[in-house]
Protein backbone atom coordinates (compact mmCIF):
# COMPACT_ATOMS: atom_id res chain seq x y z
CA UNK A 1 -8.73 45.12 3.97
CA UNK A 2 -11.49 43.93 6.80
CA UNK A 3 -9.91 43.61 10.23
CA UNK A 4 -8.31 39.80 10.07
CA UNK A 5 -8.58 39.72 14.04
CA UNK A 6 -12.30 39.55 13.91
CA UNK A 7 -13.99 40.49 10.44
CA UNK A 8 -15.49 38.30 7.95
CA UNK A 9 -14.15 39.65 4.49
CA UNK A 10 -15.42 39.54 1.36
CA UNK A 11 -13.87 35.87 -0.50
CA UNK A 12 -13.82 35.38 -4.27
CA UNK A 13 -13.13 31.32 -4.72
CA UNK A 14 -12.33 31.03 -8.45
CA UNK A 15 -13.02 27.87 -9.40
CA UNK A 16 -15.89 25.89 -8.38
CA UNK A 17 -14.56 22.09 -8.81
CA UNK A 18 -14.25 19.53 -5.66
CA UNK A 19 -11.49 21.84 -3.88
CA UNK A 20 -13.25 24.85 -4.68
CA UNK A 21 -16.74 23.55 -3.47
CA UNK A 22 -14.74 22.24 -0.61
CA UNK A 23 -13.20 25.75 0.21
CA UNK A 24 -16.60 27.12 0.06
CA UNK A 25 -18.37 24.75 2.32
CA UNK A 26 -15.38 25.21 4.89
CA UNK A 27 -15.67 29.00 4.69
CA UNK A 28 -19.82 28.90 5.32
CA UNK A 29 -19.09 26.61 8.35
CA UNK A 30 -16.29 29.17 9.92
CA UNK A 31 -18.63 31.73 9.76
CA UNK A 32 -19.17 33.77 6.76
CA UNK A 33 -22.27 34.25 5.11
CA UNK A 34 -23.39 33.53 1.59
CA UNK A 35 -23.45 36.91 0.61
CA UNK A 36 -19.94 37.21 1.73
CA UNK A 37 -18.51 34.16 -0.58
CA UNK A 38 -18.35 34.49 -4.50
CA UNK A 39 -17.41 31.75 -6.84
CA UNK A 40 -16.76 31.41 -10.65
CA UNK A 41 -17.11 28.75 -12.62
CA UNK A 42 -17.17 28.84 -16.41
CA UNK A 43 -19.94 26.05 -16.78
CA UNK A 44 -23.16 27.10 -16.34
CA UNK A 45 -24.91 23.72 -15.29
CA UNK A 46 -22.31 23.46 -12.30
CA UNK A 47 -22.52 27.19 -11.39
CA UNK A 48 -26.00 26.91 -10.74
CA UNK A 49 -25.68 23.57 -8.95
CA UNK A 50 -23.40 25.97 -6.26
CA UNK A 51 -25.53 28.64 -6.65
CA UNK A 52 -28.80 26.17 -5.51
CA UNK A 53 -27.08 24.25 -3.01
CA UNK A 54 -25.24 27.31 -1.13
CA UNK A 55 -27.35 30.18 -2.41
CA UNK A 56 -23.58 32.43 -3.08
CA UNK A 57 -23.60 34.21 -6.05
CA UNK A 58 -22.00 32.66 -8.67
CA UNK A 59 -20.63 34.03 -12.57
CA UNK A 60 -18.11 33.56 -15.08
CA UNK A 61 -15.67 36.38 -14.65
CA UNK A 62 -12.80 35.85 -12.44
CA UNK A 63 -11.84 39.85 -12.53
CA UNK A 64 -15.06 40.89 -11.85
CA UNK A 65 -15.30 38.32 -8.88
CA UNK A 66 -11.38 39.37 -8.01
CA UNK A 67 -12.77 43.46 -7.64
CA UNK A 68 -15.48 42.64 -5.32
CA UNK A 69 -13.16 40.43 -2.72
CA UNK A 70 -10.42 41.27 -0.23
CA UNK A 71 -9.69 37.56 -0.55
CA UNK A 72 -9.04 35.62 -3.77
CA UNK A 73 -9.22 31.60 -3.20
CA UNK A 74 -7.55 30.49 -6.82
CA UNK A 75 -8.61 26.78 -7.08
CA UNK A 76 -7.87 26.08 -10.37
CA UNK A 77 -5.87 23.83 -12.28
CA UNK A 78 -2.03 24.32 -12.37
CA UNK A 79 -2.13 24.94 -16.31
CA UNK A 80 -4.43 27.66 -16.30
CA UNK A 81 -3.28 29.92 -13.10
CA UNK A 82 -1.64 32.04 -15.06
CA UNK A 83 -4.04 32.69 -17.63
CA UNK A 84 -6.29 33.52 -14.22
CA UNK A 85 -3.86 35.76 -12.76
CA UNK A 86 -3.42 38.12 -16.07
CA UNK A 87 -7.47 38.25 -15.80
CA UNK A 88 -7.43 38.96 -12.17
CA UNK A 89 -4.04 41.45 -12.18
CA UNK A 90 -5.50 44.76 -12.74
CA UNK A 91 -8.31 44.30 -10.98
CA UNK A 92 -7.44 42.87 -7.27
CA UNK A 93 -8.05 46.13 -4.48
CA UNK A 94 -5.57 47.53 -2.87
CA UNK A 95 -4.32 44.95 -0.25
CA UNK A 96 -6.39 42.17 -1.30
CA UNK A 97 -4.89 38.93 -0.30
CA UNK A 98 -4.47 35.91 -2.95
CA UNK A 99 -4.19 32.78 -1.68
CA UNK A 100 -3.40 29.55 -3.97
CA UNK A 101 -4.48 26.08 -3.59
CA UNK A 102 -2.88 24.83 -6.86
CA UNK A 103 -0.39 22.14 -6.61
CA UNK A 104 3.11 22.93 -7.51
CA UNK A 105 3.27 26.68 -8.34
CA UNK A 106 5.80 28.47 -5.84
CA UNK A 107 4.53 32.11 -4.56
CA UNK A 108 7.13 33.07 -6.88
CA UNK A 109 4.73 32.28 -9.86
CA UNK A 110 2.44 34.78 -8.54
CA UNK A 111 4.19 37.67 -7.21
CA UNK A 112 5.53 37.84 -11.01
CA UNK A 113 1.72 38.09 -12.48
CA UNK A 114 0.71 40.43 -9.37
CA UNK A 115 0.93 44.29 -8.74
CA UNK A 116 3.80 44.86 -6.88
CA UNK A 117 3.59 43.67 -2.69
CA UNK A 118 0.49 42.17 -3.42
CA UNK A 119 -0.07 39.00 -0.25
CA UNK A 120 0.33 35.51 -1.21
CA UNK A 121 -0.28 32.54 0.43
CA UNK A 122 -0.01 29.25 -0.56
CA UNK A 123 -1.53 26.09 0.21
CA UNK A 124 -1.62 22.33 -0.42
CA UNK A 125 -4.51 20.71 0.90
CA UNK A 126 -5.66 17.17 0.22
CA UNK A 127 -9.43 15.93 -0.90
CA UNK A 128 -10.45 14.46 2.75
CA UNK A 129 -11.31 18.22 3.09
CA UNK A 130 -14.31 18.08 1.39
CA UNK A 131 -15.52 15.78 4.49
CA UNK A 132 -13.60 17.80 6.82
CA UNK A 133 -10.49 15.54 7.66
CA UNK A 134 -8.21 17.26 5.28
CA UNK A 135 -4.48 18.14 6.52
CA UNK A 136 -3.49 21.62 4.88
CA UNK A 137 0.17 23.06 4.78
CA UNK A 138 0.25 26.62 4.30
CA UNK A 139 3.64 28.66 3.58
CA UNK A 140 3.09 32.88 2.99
CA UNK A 141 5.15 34.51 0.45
CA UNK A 142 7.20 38.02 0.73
CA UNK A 143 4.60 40.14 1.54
CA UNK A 144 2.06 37.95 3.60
CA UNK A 145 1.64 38.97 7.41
CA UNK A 146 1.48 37.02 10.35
CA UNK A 147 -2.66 38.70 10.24
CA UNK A 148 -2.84 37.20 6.47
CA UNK A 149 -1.55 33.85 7.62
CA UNK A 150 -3.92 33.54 10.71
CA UNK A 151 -6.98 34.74 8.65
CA UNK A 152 -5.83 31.60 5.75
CA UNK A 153 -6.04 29.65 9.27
CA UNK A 154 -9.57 30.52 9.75
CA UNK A 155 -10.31 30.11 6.06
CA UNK A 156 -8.94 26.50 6.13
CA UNK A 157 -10.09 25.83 9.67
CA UNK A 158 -13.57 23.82 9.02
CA UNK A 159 -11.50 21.20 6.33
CA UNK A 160 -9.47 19.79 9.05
CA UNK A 161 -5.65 19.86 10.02
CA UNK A 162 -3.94 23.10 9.42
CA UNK A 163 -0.01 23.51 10.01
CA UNK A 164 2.42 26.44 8.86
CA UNK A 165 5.97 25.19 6.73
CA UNK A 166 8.37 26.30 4.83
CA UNK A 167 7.74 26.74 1.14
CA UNK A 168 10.52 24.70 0.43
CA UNK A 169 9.11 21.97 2.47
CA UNK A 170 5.56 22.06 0.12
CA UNK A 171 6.76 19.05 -2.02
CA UNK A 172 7.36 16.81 0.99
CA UNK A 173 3.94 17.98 2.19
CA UNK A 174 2.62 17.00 -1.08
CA UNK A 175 4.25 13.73 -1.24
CA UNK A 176 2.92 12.99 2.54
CA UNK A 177 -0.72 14.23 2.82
CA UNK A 178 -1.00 15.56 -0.86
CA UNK A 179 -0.79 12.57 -2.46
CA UNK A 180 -1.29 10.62 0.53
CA UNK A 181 -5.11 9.91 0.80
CA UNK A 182 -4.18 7.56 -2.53
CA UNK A 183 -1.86 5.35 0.09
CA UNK A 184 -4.53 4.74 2.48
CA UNK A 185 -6.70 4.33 -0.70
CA UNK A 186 -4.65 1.57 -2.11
CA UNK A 187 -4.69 0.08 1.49
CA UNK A 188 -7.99 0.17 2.05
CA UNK A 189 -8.74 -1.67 -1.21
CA UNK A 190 -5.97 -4.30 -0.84
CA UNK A 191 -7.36 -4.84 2.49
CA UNK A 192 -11.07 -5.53 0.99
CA UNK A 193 -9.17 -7.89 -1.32
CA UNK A 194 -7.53 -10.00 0.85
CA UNK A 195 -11.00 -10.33 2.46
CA UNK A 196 -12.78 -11.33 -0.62
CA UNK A 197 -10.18 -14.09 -0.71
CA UNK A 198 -10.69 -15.48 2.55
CA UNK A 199 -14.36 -15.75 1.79
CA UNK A 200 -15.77 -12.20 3.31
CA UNK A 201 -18.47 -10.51 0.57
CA UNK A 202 -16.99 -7.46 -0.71
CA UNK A 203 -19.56 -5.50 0.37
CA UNK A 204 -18.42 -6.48 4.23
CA UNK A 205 -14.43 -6.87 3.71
CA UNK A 206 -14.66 -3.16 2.34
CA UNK A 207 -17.15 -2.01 5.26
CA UNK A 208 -14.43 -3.67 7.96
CA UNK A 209 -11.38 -2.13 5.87
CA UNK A 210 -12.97 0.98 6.21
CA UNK A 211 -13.55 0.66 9.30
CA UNK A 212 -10.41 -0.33 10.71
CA UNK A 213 -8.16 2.53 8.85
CA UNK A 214 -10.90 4.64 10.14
CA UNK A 215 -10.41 3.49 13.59
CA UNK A 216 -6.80 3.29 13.59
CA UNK A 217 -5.87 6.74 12.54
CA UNK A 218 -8.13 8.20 14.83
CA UNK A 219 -6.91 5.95 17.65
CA UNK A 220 -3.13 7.42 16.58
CA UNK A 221 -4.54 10.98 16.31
CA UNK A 222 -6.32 10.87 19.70
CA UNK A 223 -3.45 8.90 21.67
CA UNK A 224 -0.58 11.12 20.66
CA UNK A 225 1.89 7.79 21.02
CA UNK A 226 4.44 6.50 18.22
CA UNK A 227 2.86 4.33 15.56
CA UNK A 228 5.11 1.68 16.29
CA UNK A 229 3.79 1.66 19.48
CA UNK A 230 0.32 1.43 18.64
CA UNK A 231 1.43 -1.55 16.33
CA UNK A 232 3.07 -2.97 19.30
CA UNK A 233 -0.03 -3.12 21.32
CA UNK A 234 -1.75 -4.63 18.80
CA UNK A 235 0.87 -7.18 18.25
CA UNK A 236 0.91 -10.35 21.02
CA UNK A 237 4.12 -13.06 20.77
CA UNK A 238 3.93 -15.31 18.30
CA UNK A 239 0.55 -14.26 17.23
CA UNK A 240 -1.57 -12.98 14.24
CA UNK A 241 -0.24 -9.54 13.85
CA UNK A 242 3.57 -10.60 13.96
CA UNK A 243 2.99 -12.82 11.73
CA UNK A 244 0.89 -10.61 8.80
CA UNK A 245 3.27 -7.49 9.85
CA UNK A 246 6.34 -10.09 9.42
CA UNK A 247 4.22 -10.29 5.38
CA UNK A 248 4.48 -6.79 5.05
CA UNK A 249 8.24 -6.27 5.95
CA UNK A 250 9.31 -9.09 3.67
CA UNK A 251 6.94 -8.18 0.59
CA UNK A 252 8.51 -4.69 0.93
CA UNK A 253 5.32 -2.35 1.88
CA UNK A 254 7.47 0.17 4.52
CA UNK A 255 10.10 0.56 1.76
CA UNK A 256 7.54 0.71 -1.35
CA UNK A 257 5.82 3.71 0.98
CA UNK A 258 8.76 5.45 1.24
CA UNK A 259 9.88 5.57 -1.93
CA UNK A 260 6.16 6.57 -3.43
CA UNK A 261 6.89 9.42 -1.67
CA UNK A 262 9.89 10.41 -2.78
CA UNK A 263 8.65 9.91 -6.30
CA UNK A 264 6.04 12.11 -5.29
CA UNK A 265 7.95 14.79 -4.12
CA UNK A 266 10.16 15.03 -7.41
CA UNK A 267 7.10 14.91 -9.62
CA UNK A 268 5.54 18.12 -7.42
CA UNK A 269 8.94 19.81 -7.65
CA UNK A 270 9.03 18.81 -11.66
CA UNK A 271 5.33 19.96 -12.32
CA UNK A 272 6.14 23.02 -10.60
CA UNK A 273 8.96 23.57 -13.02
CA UNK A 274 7.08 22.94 -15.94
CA UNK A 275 4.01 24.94 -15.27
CA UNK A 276 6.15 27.94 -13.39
CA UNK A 277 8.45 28.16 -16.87
């Protein structure tokens, strides 16, 4: 495999939906070269839309793409890795690293369907990598290296956040930043509506909603203090904020967070199940 301290290797991404494309964008800003990245996609109208718009070559055969790489990105759906991996199996090189961005699947999954002491890491990302604020976790299976997990670092590093865990600590990932975007979603809308009602267009409530949850995260990311904190500064006597955060509390939003999480976190580790067995 190419030196992982300071080569470029040779990346198969198979699958070329949003995470894929995102994956490939990410790995053209960190550095490699079109020529370098190869991605299959079974539709031929969207594998030439890549092909255009990033000029990497671009087919239907995930083995074929799988022989050619020392790194396999698999970014497709949970119900059809497997059917990938049997395709891929015989015809990964020697050391070639896999590395899975499907949600759910434990390395396990894959160290069943690959030759034996074949690399695996696996990651959960979320979609705000596609603009490059994602927030990846990645865990390495029995065989991955400290030099395969730093390389996924450099793969990953143009999408945003990247942090190491614990497989066993994937589902919580997935219920925080997995899943998460679709909190601040929700947010952001309700926020829009409650302008609309107090007589803002839509058009501006959902600009200043935007905005704001924008604003605010960065502000958290940038300070490095506790959110409650932040909310405290935020928050004069007797004002406006105590009084819409005092809302919140007693309409149950902390609480309704918490346990959309939870139920996030047992539906990863039940998917997992179900496409695993």
């Amino acid at each position: 495999m190419t030196d992982t301290a300071g080569g470029t290797p040779q990346v198969a991404v198979l699958g070329g939906g949003v995470m894929g494309e995102a994956l490939l964008g990410a790995l053209l800003t960190a550095g490699w070269t079109p020529e370098q990245v190869e991605v299959t996609e079974h539709a031929a109208a969207r594998a030439d839309e890549l092909a255009g718009r990033y000029a990497v070559r671009t087919g239907a055969s995930n083995a074929d793409a799988a022989a050619r790489a020392d790194v396999v990105l698999v970014a497709v759906k949970p119900n059809v890795v497997g059917s990938v991996l049997d395709e891929i199996a015989s015809a990964l090189r020697g050391g070639a690293l896999v590395v899975s961005v499907a949600a759910g699947l434990p390395i396990a999954f894959y160290e069943q369907r690959l030759p034996a002491g074949t690399p695996v890491v696996r990651v959960m990302p979320n979609t705000p990598a596609v603009v490059g604020k994602g927030a990846s976790a990645i865990a390495g299976g029995a065989h991955a290296t400290e030099g395969h997990l730093v390389l996924v670092e450099k793969l990953l590093a143009a999408t945003g956040l990247v942090v190491r865990v614990a497989e066993k600590d994937l589902d919580a990932v997935t219920a925080i930043s997995g899943s998460g975007p679709a909190y601040a979603f929700y947010l952001v809308d309700a926020m829009a509506e409650a302008g609309v009602l107090l007589g803002l267009t839509r058009d501006l409530a959902t600009r200043l909603a935007v905005a704001t949850v924008e604003g605010a995260a960065a502000l958290a990311a940038q300070s490095g203090d506790h959110p409650v904190v932040l909310r405290e500064r935020v928050s004069s006597p007797g004002g406006t904020t105590v009084a819409a955060v005092a809302e919140l509390d007693a309409h149950g939003v902390r609480a309704g967070v918490v346990a959309a999480a939870r139920a996030a976190a047992e539906r990863s580790r039940e998917l997992g199940a179900q496409y695993a067995g």
